[in-house]
PDB file of N, CA and C in Angstrom:
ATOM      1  N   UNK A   1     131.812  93.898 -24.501  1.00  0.00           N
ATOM      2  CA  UNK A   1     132.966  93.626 -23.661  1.00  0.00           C
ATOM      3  C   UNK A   1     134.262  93.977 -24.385  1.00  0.00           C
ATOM      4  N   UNK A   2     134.194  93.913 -25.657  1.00  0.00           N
ATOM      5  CA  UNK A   2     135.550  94.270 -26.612  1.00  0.00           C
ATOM      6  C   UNK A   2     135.855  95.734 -26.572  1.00  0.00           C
ATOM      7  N   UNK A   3     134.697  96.645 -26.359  1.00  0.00           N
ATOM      8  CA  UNK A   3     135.118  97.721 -26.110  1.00  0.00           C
ATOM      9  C   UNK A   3     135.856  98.142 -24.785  1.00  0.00           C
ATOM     10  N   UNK A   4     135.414  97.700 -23.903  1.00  0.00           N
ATOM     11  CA  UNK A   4     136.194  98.045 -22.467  1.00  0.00           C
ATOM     12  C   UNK A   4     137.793  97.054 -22.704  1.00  0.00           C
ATOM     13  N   UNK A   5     138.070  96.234 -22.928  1.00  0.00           N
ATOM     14  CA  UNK A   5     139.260  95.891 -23.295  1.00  0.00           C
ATOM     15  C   UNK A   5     139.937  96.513 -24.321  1.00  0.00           C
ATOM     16  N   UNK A   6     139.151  97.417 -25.029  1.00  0.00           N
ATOM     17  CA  UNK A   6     140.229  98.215 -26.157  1.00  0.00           C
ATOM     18  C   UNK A   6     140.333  99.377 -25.575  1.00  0.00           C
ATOM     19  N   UNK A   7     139.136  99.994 -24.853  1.00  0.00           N
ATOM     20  CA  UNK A   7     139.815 101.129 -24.185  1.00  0.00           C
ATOM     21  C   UNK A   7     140.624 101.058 -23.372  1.00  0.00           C
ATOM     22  N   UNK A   8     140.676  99.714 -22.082  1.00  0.00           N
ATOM     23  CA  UNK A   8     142.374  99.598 -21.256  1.00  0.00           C
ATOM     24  C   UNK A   8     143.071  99.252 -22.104  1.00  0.00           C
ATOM     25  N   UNK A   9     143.610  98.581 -23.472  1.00  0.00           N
ATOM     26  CA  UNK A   9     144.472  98.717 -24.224  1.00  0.00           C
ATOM     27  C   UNK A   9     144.895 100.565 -24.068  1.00  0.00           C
ATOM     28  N   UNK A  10     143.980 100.741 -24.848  1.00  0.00           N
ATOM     29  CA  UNK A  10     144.193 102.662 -25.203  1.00  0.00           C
ATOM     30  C   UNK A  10     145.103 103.397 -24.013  1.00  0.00           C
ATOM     31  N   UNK A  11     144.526 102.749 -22.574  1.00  0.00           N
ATOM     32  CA  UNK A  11     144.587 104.027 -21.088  1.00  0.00           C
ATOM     33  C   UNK A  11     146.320 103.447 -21.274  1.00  0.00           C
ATOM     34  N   UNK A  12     146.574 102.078 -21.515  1.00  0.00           N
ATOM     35  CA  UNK A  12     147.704 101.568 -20.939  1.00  0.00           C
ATOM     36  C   UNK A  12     148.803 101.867 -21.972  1.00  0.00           C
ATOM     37  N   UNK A  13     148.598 102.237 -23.026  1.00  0.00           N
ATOM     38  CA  UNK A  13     149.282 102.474 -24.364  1.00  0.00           C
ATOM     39  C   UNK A  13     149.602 104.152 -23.994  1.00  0.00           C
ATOM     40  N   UNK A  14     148.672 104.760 -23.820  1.00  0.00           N
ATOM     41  CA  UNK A  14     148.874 106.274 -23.942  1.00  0.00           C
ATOM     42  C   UNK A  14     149.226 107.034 -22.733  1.00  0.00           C
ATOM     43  N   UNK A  15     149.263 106.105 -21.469  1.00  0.00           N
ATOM     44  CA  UNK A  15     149.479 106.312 -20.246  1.00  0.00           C
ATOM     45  C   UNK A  15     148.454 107.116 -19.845  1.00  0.00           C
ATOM     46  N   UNK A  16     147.219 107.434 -19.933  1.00  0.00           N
ATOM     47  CA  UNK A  16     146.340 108.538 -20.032  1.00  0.00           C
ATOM     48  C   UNK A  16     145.315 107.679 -18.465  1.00  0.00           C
ATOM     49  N   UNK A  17     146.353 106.743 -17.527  1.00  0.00           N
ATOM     50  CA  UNK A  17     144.992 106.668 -16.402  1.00  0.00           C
ATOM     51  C   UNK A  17     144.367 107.302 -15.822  1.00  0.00           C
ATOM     52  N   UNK A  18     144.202 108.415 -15.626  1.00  0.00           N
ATOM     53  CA  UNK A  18     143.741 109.815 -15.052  1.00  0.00           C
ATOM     54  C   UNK A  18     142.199 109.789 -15.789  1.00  0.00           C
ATOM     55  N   UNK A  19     142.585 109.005 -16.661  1.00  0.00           N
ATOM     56  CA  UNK A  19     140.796 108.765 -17.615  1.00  0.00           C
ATOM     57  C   UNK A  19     139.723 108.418 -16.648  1.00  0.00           C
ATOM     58  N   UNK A  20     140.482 107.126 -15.987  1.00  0.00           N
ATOM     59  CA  UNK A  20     140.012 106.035 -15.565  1.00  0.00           C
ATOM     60  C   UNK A  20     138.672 106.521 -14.399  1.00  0.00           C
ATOM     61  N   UNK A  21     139.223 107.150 -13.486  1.00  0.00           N
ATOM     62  CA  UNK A  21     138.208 107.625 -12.438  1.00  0.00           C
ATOM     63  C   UNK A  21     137.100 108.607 -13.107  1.00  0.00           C
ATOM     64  N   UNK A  22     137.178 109.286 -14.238  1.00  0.00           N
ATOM     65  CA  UNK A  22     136.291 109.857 -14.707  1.00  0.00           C
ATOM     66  C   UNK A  22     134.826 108.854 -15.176  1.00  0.00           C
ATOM     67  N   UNK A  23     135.921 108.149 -16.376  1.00  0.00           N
ATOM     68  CA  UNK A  23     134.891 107.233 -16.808  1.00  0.00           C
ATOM     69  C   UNK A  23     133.853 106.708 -15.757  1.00  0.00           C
ATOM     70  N   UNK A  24     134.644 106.068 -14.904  1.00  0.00           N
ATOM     71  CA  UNK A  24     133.939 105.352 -13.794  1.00  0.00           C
ATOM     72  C   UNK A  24     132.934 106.185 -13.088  1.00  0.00           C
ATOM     73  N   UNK A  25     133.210 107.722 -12.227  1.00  0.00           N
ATOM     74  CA  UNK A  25     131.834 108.323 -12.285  1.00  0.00           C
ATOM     75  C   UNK A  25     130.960 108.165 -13.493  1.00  0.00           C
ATOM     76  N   UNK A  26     131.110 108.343 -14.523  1.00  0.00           N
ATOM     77  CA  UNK A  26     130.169 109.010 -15.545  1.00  0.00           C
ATOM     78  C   UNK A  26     129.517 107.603 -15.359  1.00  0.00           C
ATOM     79  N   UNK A  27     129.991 106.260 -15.729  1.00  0.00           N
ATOM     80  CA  UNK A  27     129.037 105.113 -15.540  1.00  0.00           C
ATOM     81  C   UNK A  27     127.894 104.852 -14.527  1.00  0.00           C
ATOM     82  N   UNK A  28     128.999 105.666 -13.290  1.00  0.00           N
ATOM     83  CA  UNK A  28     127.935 105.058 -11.986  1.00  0.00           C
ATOM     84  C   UNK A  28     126.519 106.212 -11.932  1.00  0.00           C
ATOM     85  N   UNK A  29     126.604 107.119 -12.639  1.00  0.00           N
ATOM     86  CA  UNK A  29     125.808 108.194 -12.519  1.00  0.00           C
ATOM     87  C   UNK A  29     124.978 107.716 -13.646  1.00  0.00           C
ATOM     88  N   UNK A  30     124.789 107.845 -14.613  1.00  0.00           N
ATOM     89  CA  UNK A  30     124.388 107.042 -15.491  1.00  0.00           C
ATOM     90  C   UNK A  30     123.317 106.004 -15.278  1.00  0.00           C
ATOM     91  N   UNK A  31     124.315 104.471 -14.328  1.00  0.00           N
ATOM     92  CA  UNK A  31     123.292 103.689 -13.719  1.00  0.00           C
ATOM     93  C   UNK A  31     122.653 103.610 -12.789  1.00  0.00           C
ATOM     94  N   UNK A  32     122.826 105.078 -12.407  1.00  0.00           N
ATOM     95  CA  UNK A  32     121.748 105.244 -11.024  1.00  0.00           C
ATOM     96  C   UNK A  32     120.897 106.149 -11.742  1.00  0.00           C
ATOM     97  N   UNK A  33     120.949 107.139 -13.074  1.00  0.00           N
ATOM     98  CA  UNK A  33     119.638 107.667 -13.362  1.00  0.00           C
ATOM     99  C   UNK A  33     118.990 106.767 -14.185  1.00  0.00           C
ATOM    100  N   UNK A  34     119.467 105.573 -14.750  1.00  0.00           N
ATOM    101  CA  UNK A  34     118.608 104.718 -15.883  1.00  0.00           C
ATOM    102  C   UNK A  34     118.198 104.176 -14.849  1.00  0.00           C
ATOM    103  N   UNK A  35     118.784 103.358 -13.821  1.00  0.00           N
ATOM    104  CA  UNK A  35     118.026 102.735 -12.335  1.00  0.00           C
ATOM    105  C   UNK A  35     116.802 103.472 -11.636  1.00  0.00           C
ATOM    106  N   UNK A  36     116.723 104.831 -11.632  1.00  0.00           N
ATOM    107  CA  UNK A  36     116.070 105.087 -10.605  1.00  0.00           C
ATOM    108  C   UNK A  36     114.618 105.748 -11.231  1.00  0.00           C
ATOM    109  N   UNK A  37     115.016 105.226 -12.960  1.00  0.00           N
ATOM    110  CA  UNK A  37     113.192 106.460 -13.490  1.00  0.00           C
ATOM    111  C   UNK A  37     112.424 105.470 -12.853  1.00  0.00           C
ATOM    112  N   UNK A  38     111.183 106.415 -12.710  1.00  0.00           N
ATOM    113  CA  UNK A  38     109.975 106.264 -12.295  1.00  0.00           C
ATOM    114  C   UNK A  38     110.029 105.160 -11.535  1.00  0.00           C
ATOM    115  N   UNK A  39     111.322 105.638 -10.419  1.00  0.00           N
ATOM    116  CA  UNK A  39     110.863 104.641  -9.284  1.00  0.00           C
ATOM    117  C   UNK A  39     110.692 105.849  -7.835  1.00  0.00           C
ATOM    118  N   UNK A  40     110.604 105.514  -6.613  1.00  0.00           N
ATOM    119  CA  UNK A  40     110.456 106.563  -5.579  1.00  0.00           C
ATOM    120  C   UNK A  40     111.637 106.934  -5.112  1.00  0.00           C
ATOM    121  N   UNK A  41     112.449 106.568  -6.016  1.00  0.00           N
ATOM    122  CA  UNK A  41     113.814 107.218  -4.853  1.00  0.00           C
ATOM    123  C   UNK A  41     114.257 108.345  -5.823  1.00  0.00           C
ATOM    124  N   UNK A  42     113.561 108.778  -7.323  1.00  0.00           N
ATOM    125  CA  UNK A  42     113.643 109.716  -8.222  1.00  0.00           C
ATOM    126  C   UNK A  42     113.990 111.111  -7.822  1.00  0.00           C
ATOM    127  N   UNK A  43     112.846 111.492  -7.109  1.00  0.00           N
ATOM    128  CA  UNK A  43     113.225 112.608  -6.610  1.00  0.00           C
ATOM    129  C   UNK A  43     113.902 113.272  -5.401  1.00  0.00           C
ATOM    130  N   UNK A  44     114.799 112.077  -4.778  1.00  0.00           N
ATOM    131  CA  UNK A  44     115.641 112.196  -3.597  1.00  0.00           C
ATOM    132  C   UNK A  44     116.855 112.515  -4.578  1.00  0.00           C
ATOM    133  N   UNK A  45     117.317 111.583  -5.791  1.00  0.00           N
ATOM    134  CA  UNK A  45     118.155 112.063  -6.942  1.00  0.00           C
ATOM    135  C   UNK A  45     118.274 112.970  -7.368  1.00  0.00           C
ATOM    136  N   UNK A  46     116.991 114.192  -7.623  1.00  0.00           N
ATOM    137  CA  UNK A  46     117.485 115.182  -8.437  1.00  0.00           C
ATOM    138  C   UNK A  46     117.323 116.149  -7.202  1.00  0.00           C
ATOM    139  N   UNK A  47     117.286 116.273  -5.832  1.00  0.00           N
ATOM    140  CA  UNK A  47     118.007 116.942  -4.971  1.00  0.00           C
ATOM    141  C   UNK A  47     119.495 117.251  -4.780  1.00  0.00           C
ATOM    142  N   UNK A  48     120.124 115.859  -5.115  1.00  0.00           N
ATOM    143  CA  UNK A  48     121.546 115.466  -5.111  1.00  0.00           C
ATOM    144  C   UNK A  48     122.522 116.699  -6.318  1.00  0.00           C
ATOM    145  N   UNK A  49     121.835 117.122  -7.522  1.00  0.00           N
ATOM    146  CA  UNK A  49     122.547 117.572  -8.155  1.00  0.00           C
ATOM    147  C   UNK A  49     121.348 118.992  -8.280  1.00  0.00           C
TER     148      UNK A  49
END
């Protein structure tokens, strides 16, 4: 948790929010491929990209 509070320290210090929506895909993508191994909705996922 100390890390996500030092990185909004960082976004809010460097004015750099434009980060922000990136990060946030990269997470949600992320927890939908660690979510979805070897379950059945796997290969509806790698249609998507």
């Amino acid at each position: 948790m100390s890390f996500i509070i030092e990185f909004w320290n960082f976004l809010k210090v460097r004015k750099k929010y434009w980060l922000l929506p990136i990060i946030i895909v990269l997470v949600l993508f992320g927890g939908l491929i660690v979510l979805s191994q070897g379950s059945a909705v796997a290969p509806f996922i790698y249609t998507i990209f």
